[in-house]
C-alpha atoms as a PDB file:
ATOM      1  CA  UNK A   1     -47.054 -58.172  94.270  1.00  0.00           C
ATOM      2  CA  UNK A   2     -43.721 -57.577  95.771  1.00  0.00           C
ATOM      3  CA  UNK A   3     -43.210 -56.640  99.586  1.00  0.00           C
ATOM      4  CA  UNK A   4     -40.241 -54.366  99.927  1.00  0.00           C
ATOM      5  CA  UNK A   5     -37.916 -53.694 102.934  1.00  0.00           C
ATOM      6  CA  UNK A   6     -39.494 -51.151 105.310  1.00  0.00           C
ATOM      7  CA  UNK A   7     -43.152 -52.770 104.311  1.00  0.00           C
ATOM      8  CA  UNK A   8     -44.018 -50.946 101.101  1.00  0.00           C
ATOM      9  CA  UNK A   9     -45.841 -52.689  98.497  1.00  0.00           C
ATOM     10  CA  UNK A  10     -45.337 -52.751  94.970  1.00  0.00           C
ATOM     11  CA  UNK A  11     -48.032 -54.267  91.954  1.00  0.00           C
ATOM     12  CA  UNK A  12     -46.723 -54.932  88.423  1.00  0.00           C
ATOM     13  CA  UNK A  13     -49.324 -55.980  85.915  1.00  0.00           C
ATOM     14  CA  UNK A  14     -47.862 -59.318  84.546  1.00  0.00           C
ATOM     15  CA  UNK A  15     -47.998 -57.838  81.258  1.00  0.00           C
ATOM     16  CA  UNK A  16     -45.447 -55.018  81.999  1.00  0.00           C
ATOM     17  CA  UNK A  17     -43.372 -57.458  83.657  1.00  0.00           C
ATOM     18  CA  UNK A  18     -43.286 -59.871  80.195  1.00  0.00           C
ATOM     19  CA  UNK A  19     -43.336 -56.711  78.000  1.00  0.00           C
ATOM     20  CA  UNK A  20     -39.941 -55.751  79.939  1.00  0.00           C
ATOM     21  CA  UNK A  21     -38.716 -59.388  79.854  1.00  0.00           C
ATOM     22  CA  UNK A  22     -34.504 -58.766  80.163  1.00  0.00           C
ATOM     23  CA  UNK A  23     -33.619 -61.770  78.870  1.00  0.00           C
ATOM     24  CA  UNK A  24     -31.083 -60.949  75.495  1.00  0.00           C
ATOM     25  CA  UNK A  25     -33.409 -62.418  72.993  1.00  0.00           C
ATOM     26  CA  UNK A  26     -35.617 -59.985  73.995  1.00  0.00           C
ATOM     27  CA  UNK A  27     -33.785 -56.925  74.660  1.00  0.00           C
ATOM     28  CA  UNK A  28     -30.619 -57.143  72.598  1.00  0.00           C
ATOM     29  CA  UNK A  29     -27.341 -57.645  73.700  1.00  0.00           C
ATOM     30  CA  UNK A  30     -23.828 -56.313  72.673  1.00  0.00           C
ATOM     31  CA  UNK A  31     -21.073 -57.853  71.277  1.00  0.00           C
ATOM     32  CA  UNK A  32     -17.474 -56.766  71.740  1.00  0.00           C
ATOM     33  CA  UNK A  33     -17.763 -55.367  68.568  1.00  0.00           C
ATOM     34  CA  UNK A  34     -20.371 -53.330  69.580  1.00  0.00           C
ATOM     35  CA  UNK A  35     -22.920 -54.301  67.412  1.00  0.00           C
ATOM     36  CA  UNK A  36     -26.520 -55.274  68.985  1.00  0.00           C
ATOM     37  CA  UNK A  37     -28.154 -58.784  68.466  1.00  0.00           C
ATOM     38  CA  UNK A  38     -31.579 -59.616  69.222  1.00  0.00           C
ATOM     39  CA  UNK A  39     -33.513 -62.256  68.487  1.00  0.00           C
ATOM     40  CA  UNK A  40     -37.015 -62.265  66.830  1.00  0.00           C
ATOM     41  CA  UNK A  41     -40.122 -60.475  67.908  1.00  0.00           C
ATOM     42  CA  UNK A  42     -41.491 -62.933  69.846  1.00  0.00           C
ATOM     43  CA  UNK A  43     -45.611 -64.051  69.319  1.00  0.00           C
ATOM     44  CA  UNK A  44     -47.031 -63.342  72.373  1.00  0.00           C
ATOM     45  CA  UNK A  45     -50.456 -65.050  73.042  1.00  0.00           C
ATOM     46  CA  UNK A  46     -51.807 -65.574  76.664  1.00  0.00           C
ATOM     47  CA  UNK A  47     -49.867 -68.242  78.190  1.00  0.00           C
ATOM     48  CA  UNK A  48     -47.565 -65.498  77.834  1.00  0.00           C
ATOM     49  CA  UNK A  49     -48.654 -63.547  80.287  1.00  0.00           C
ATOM     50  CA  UNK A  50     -49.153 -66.382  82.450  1.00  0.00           C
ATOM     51  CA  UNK A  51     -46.927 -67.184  85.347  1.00  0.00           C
ATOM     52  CA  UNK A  52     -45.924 -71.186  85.684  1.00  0.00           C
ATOM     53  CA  UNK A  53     -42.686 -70.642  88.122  1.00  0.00           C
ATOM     54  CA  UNK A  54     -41.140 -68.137  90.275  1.00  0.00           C
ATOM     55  CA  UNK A  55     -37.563 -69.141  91.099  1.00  0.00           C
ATOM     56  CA  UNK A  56     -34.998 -66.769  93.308  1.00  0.00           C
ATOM     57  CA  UNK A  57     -31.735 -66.650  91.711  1.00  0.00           C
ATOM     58  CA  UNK A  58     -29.129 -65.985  94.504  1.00  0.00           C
ATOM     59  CA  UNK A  59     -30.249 -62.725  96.529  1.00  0.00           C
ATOM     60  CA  UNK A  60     -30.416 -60.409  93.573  1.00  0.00           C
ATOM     61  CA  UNK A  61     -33.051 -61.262  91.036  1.00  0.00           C
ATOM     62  CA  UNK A  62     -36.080 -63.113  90.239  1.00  0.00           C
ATOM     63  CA  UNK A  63     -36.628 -65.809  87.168  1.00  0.00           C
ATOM     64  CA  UNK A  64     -40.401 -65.797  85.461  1.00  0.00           C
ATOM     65  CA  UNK A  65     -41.144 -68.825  84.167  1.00  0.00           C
ATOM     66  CA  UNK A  66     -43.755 -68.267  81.935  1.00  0.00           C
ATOM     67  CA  UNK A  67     -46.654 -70.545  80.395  1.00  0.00           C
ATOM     68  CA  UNK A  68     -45.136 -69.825  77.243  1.00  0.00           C
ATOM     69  CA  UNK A  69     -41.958 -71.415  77.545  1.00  0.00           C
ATOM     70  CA  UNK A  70     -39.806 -68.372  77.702  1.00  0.00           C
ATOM     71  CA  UNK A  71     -37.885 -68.325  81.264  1.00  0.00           C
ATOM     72  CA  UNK A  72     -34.517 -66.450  79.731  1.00  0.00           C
ATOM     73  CA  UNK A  73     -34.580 -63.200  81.698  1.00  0.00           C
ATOM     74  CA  UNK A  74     -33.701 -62.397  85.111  1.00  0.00           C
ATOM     75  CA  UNK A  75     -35.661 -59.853  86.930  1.00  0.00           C
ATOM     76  CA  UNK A  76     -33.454 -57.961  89.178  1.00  0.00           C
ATOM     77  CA  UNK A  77     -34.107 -56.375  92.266  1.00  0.00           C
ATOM     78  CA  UNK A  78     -33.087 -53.037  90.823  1.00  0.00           C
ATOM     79  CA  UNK A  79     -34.845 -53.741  87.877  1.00  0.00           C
ATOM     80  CA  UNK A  80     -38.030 -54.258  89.763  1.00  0.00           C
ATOM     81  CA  UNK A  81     -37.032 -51.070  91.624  1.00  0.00           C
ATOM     82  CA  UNK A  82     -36.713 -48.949  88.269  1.00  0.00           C
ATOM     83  CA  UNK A  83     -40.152 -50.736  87.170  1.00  0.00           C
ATOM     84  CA  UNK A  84     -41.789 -48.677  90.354  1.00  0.00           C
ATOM     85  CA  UNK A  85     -40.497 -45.766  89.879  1.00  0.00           C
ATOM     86  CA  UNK A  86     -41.482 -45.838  86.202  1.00  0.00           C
ATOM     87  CA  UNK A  87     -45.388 -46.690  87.640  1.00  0.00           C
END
């Protein structure tokens, strides 16, 4: 659950948060060729979905570190925004 400024509330499943894990092995990323890289589908199993960590990273995003292993992506603030608009 996330607490926002002015007091609203805000629940992602932890499944939609893995499933929209921004991390580049997950998502892709561009080269300056523009051709998109992305590493392979990942196995998911349920220590995936299974929070170990939650560490700030400065004052604009969020790292998961998961049971899994996988701690690549940054969760942004805006990103978690988008995610509640999306809900």
């Amino acid at each position: 659950a996330l607490k926002w400024q002015g007091g609203e509330e805000q629940f992602i499943a932890l499944e939609q948060l893995r499933n929209a894990c921004p991390c580049a092995s997950c998502c892709g990323e561009v080269d300056v060729m523009g051709r998109m890289h992305k590493g392979p589908d990942a196995t998911l199993n349920e220590a995936s979905y299974q929070v170990d960590q939650l560490r700030m990273v400065g004052g604009y995003a969020v790292q998961i570190l998961w049971k899994d292993g996988h701690s690549a992506g940054l969760y942004s603030f805006d990103l978690l925004q988008q995610m509640r608009s999306d809900n």
